[in-house]
PDB file of N, CA and C in Angstrom:
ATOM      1  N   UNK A   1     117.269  95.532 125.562  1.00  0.00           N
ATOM      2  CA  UNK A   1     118.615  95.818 126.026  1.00  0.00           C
ATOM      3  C   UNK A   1     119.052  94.656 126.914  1.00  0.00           C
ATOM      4  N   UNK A   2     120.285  94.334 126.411  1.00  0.00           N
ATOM      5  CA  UNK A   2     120.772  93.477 127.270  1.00  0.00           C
ATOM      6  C   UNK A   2     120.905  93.639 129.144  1.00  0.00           C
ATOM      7  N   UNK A   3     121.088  92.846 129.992  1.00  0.00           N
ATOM      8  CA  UNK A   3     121.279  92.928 130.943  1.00  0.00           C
ATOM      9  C   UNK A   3     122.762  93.598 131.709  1.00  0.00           C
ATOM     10  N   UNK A   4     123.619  92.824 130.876  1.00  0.00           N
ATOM     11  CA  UNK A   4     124.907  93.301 130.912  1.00  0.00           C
ATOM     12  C   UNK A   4     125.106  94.951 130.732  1.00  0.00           C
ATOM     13  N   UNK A   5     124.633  95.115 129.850  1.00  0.00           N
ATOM     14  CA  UNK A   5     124.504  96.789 129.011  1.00  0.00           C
ATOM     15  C   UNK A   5     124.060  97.775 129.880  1.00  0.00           C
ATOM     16  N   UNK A   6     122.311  97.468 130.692  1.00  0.00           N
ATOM     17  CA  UNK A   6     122.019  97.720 131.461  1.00  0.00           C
ATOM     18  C   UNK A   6     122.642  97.973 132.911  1.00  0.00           C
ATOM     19  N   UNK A   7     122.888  96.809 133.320  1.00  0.00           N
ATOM     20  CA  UNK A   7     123.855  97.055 134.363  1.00  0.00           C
ATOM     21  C   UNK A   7     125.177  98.205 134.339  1.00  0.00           C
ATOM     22  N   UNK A   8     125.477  98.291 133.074  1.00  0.00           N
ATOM     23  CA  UNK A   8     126.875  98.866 132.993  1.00  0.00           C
ATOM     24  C   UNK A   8     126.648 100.307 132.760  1.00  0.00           C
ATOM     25  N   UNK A   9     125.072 100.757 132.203  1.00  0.00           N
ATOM     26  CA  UNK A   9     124.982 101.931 132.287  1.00  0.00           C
ATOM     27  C   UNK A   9     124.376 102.422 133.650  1.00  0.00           C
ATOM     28  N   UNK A  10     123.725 101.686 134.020  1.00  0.00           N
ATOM     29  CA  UNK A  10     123.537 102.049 135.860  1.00  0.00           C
ATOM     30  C   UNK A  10     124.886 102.195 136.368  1.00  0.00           C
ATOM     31  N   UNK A  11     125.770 101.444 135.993  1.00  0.00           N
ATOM     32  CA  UNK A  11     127.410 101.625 136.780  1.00  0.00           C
ATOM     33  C   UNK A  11     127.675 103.211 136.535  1.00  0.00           C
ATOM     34  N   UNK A  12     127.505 103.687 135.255  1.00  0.00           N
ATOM     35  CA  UNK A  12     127.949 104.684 134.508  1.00  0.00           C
ATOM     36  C   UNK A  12     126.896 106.244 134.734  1.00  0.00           C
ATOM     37  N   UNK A  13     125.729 106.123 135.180  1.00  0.00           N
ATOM     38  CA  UNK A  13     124.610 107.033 135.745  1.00  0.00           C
ATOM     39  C   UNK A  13     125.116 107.307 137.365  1.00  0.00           C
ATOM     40  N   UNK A  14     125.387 106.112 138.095  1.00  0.00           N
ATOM     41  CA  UNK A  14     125.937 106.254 139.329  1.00  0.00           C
ATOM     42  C   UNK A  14     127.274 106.817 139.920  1.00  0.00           C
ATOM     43  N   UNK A  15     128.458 106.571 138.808  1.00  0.00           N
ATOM     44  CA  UNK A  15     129.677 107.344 138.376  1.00  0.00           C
ATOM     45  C   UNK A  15     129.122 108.982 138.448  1.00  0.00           C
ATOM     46  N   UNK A  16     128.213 109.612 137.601  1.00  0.00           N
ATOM     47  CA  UNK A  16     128.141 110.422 137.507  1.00  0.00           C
ATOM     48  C   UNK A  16     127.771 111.098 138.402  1.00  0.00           C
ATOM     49  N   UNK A  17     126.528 110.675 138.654  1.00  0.00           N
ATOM     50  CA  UNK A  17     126.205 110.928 140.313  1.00  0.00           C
ATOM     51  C   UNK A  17     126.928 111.417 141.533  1.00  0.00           C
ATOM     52  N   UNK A  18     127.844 110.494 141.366  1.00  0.00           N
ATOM     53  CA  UNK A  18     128.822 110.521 142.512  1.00  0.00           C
ATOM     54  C   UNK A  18     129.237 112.027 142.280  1.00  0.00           C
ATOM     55  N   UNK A  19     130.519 112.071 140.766  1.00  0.00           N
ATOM     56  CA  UNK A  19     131.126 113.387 140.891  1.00  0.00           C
ATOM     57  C   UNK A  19     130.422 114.319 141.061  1.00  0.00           C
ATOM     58  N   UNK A  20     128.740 114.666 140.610  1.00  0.00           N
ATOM     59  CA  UNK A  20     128.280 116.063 140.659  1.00  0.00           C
ATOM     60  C   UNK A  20     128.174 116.568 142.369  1.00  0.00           C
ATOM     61  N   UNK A  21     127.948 114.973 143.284  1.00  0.00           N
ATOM     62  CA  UNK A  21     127.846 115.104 144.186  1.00  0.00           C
ATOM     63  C   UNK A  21     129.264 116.060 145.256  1.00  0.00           C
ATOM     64  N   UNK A  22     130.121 115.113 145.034  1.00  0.00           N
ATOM     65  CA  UNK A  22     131.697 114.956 145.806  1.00  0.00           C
ATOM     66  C   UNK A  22     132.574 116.207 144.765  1.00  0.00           C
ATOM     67  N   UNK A  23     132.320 116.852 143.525  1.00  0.00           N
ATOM     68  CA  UNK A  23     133.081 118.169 142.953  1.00  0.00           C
ATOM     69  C   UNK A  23     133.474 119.030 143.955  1.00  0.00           C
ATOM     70  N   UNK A  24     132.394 119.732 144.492  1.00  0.00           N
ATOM     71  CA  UNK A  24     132.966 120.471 145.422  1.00  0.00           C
ATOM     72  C   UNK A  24     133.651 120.805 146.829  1.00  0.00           C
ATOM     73  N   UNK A  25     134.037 119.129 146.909  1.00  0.00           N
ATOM     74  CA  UNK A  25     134.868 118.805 148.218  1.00  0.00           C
ATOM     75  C   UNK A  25     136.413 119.056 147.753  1.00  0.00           C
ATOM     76  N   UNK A  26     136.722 118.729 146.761  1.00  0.00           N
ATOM     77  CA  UNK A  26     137.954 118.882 146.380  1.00  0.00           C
ATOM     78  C   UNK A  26     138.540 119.977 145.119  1.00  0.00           C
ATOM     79  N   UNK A  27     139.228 120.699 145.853  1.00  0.00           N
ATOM     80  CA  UNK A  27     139.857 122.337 145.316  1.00  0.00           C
ATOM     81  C   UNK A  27     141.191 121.819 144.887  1.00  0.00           C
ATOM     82  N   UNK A  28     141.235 120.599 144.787  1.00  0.00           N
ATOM     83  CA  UNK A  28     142.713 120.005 143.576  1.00  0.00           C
ATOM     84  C   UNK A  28     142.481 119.208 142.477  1.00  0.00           C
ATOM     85  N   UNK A  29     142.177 119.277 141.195  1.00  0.00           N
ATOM     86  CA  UNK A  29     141.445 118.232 140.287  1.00  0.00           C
ATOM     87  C   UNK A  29     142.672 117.497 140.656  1.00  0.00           C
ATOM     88  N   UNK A  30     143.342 117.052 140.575  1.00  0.00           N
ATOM     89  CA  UNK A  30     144.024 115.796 140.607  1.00  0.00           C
ATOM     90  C   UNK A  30     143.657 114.847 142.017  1.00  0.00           C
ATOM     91  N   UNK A  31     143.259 115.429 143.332  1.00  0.00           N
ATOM     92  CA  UNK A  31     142.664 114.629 143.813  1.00  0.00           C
ATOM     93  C   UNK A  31     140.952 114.370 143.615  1.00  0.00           C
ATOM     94  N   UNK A  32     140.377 115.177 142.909  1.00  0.00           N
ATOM     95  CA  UNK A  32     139.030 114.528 142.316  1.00  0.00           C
ATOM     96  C   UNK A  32     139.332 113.536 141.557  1.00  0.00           C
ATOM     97  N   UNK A  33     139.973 113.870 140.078  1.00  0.00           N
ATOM     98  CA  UNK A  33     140.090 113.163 139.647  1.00  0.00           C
ATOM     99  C   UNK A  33     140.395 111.319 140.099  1.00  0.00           C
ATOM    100  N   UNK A  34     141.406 111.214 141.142  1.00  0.00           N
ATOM    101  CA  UNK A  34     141.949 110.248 141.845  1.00  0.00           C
ATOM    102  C   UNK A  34     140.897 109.731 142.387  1.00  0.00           C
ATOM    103  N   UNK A  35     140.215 110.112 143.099  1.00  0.00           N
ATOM    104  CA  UNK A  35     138.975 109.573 143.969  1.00  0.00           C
ATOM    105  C   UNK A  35     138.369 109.050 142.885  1.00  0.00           C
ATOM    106  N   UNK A  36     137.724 110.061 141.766  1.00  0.00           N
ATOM    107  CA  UNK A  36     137.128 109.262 141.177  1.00  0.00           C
ATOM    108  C   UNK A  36     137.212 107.728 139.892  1.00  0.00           C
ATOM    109  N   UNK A  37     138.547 107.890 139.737  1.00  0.00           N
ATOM    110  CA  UNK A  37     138.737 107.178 139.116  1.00  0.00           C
ATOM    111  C   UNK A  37     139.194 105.227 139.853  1.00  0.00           C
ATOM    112  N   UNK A  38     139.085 105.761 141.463  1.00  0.00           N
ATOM    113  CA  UNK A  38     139.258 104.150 141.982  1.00  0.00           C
ATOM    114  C   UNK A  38     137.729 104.174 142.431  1.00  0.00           C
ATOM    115  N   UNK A  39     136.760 104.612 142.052  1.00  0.00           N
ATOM    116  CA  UNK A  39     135.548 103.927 142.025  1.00  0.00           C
ATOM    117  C   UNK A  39     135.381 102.776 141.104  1.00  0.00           C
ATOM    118  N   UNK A  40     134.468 101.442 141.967  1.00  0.00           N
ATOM    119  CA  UNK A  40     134.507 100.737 141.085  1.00  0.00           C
ATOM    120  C   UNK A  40     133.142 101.248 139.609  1.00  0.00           C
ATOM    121  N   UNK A  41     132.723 102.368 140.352  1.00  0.00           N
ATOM    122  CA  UNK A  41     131.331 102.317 139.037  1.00  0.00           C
ATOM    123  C   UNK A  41     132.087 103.110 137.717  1.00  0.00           C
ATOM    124  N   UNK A  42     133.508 103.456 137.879  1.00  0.00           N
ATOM    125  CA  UNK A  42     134.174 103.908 136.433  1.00  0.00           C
ATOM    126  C   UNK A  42     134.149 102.757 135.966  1.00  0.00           C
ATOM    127  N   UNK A  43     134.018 101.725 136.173  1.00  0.00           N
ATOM    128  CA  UNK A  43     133.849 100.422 134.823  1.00  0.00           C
ATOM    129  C   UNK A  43     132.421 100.675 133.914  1.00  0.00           C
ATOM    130  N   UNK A  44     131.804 101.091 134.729  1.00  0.00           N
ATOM    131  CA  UNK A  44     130.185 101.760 133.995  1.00  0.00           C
ATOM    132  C   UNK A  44     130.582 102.296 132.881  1.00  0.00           C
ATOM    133  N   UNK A  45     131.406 103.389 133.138  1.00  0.00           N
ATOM    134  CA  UNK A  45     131.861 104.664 131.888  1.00  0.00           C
ATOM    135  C   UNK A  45     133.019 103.916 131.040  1.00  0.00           C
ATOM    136  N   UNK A  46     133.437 103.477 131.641  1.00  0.00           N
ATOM    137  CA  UNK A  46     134.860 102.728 130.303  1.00  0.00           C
ATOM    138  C   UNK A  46     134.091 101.676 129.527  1.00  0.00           C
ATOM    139  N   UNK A  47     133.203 101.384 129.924  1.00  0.00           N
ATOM    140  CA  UNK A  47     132.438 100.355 128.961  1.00  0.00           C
ATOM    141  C   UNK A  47     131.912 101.018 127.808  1.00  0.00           C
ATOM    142  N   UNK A  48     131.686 101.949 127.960  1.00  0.00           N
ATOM    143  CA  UNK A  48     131.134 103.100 126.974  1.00  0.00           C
ATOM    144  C   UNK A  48     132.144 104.031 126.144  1.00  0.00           C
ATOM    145  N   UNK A  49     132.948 104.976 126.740  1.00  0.00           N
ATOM    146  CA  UNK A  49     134.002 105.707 126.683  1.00  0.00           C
ATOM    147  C   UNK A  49     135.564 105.502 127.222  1.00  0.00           C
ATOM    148  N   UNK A  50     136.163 106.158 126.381  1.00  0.00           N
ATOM    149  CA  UNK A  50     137.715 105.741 126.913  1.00  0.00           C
ATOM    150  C   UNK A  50     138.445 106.657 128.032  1.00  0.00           C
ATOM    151  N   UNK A  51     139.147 106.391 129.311  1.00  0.00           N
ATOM    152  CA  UNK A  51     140.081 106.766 130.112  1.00  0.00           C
ATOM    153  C   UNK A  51     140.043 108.141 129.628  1.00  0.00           C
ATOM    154  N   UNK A  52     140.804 108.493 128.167  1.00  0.00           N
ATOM    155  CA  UNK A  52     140.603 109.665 128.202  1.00  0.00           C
ATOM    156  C   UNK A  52     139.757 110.859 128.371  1.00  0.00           C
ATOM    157  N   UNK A  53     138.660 110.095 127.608  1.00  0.00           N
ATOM    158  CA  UNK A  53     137.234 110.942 127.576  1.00  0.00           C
ATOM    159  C   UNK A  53     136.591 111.258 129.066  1.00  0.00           C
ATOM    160  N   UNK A  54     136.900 109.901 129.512  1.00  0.00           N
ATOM    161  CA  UNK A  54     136.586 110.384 131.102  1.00  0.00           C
ATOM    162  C   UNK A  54     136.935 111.259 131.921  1.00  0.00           C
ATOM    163  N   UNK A  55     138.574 110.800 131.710  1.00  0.00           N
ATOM    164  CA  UNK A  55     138.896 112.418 132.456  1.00  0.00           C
ATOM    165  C   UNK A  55     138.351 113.727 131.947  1.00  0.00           C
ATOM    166  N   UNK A  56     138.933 113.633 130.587  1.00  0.00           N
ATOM    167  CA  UNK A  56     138.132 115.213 129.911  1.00  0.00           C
ATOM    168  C   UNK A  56     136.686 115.811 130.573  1.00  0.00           C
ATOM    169  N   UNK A  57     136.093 114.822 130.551  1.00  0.00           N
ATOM    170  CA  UNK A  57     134.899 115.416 131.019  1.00  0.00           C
ATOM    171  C   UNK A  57     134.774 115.479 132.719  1.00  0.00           C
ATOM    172  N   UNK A  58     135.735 114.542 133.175  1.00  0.00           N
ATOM    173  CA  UNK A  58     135.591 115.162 135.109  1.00  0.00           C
ATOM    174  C   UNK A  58     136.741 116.828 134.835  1.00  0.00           C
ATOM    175  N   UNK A  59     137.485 116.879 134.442  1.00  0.00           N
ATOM    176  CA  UNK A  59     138.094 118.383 134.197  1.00  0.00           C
ATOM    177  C   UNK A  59     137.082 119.102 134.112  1.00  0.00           C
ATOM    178  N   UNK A  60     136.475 118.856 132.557  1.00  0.00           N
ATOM    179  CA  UNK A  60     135.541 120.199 132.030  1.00  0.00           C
ATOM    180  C   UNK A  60     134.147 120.820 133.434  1.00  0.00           C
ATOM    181  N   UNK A  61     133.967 119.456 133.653  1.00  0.00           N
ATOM    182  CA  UNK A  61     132.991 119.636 135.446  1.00  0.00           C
ATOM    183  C   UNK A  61     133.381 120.121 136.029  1.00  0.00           C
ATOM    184  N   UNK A  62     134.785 119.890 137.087  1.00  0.00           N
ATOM    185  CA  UNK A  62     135.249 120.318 137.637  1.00  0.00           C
ATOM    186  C   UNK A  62     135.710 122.094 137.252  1.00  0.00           C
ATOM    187  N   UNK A  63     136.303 122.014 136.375  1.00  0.00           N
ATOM    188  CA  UNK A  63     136.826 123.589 135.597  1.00  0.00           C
ATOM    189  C   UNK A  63     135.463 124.549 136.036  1.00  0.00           C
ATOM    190  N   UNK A  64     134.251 123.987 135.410  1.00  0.00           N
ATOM    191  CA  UNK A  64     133.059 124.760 135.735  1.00  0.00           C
ATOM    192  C   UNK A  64     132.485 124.803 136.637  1.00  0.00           C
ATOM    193  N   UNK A  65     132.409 123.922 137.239  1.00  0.00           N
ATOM    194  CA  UNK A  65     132.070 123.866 138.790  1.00  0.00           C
ATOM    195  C   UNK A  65     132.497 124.933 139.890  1.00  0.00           C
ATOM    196  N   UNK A  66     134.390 124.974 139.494  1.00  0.00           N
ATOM    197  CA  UNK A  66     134.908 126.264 140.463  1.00  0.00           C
ATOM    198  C   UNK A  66     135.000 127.307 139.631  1.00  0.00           C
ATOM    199  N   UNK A  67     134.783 127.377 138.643  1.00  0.00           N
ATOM    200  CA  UNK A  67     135.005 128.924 137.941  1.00  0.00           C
ATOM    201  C   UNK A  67     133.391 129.707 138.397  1.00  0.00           C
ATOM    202  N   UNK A  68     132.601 128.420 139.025  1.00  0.00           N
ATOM    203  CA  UNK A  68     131.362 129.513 138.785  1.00  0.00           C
ATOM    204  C   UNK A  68     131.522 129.729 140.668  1.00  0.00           C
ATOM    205  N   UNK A  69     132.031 128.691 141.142  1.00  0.00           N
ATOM    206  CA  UNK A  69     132.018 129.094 142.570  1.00  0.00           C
ATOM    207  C   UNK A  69     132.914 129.307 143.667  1.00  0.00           C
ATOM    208  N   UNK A  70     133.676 129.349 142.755  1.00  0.00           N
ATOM    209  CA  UNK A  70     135.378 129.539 143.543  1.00  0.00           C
ATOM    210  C   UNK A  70     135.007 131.427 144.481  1.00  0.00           C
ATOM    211  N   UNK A  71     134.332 132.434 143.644  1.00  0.00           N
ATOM    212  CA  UNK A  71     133.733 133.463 143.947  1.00  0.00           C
ATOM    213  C   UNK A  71     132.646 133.483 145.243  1.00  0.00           C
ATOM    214  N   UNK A  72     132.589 132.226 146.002  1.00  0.00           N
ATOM    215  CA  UNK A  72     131.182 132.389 146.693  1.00  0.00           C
ATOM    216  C   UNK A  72     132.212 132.088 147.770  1.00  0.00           C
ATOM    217  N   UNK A  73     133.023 131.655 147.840  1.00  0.00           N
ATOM    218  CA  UNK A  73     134.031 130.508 148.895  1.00  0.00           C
ATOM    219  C   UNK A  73     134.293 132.250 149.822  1.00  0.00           C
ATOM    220  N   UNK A  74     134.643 131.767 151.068  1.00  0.00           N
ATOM    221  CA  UNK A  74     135.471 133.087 151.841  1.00  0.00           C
ATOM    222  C   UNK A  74     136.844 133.293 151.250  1.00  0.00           C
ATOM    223  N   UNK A  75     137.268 134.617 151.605  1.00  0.00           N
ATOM    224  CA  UNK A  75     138.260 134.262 151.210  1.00  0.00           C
ATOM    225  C   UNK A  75     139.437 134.022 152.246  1.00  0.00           C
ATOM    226  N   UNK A  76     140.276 133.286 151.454  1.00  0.00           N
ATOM    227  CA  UNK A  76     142.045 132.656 152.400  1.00  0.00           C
ATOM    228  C   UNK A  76     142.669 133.042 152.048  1.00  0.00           C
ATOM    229  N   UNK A  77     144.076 133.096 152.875  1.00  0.00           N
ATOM    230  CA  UNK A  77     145.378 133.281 152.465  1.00  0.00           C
ATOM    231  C   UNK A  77     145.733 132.287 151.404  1.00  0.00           C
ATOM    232  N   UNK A  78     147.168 132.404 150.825  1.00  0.00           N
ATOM    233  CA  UNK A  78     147.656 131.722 150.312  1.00  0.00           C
ATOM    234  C   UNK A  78     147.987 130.062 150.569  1.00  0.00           C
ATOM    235  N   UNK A  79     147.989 129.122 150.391  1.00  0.00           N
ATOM    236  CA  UNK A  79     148.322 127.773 150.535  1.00  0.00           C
ATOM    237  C   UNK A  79     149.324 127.688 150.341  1.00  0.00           C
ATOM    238  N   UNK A  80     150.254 126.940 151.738  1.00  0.00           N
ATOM    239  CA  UNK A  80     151.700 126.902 151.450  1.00  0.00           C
ATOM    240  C   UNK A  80     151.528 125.318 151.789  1.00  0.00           C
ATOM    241  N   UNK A  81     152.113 124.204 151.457  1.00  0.00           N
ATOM    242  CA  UNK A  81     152.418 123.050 151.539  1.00  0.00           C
ATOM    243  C   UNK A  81     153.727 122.403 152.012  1.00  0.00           C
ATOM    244  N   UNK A  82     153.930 121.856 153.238  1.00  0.00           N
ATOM    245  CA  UNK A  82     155.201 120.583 153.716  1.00  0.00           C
ATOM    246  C   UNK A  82     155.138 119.469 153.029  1.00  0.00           C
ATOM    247  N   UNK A  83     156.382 119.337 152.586  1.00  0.00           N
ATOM    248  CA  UNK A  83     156.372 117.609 152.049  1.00  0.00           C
ATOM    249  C   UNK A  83     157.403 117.162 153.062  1.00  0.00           C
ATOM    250  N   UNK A  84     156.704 115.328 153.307  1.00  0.00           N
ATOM    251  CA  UNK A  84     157.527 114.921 154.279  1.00  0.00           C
ATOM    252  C   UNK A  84     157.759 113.503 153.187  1.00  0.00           C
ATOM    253  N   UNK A  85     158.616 113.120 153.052  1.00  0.00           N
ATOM    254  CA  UNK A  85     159.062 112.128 152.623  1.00  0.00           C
ATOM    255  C   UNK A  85     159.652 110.774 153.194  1.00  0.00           C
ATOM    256  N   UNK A  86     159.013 109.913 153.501  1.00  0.00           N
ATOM    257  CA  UNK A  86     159.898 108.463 154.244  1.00  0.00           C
ATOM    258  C   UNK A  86     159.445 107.288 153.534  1.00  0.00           C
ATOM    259  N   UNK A  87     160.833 106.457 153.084  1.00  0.00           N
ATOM    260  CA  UNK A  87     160.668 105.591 152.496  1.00  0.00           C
ATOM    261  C   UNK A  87     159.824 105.149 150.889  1.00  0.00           C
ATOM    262  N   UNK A  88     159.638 106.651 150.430  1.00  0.00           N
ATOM    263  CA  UNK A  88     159.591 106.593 148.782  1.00  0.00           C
ATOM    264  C   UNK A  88     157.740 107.074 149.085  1.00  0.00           C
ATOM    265  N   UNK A  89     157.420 107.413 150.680  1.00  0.00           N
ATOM    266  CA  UNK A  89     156.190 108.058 150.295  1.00  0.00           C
ATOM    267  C   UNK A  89     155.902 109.535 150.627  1.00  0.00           C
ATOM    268  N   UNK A  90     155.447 109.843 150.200  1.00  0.00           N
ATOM    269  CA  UNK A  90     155.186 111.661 150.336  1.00  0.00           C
ATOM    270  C   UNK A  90     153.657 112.362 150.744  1.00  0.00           C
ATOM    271  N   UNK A  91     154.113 113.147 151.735  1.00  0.00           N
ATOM    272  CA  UNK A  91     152.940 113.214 152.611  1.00  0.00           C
ATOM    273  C   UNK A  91     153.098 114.995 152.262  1.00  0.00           C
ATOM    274  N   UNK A  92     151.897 115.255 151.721  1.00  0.00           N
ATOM    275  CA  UNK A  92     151.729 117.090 151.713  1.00  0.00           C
ATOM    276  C   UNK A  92     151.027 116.919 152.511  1.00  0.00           C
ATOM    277  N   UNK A  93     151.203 118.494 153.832  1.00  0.00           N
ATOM    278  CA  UNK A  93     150.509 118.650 154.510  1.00  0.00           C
ATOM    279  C   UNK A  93     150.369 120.220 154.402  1.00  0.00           C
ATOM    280  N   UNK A  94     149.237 120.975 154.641  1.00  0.00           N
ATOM    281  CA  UNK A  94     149.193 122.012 154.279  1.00  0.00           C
ATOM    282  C   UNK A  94     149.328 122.612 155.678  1.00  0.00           C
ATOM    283  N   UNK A  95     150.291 124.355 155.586  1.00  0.00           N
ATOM    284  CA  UNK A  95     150.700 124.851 156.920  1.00  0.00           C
ATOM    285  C   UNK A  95     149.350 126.284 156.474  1.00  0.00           C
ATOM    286  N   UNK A  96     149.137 125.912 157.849  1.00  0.00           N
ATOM    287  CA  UNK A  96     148.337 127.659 158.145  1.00  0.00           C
ATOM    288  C   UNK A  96     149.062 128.530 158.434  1.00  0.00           C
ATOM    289  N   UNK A  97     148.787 129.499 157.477  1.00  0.00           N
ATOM    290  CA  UNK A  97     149.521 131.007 157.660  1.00  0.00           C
ATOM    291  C   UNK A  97     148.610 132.298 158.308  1.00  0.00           C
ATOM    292  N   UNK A  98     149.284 133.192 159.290  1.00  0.00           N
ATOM    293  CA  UNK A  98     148.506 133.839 160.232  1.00  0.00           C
ATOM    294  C   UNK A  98     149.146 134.924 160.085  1.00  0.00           C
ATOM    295  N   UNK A  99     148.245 135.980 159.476  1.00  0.00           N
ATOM    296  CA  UNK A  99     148.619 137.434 159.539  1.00  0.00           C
ATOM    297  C   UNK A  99     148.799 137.654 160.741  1.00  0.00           C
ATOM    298  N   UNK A 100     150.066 138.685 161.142  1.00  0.00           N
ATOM    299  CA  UNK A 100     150.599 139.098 162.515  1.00  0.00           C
ATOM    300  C   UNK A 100     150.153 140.506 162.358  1.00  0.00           C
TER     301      UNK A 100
END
C-alpha cells in the first residue's frame, strides 16, 4: 500500500473516531454535521467516498445514536430560540423557560 493511501485512510479512521466520540454533544445534526465536516481529517473520507455519502452516514449515526438515547437524557421543557441579527450575522441563543 502506498503511503499516500495509507496516510489518507488514517485521516479517514481518525474522522471516524472523532464523530463516535463528539455525537453526543450535539442534539442538532446540522451542528454535528458542521463541526464535522471543517475537520481537516474529512479529506481522509473524501478520498475514498463522496460529500454525499459522508453526510449520509454522519445522519444515519447520529439518527441512531439519539433514537437509542434521547430516552436516557432528563427530561426538559421545550426549546425556544432568540435570533439576533447584525450585519448579515445571526446569533441563536436559546431562552430558558421556567414553570411558574
Amino acid at each position: 500500500m502506498g503511503r499516500v493511501k495509507a496516510y489518507a485512510m488514517d485521516m479517514e479512521e481518525k474522522f471516524w473516531d472523532i464523530a463516535d466520540k463528539e455525537i453526543g454533544g450535539y442534539e442538532v445534526y446540522g451542528e454535528f454535521e458542521e463541526m464535522m465536516l471543517d475537520l481537516p481529517e474529512v479529506k481522509g473520507c473524501l478520498a475514498f467516498n463522496t460529500l454525499d455519502d459522508v453526510k449520509d452516514t454522519l445522519e444515519d449515526g447520529w439518527s441512531e445514536f439519539w433514537s437509542k438515547n434521547r430516552a436516557l437524557e432528563p427530561p426538559r421543557g421545550p426549546r425556544t430560540y432568540v435570533e439576533f441579527s447584525h450585519e448579515g450575522i445571526v446569533t441563536r441563543m436559546p431562552v430558558m423557560m421556567k414553570k411558574i
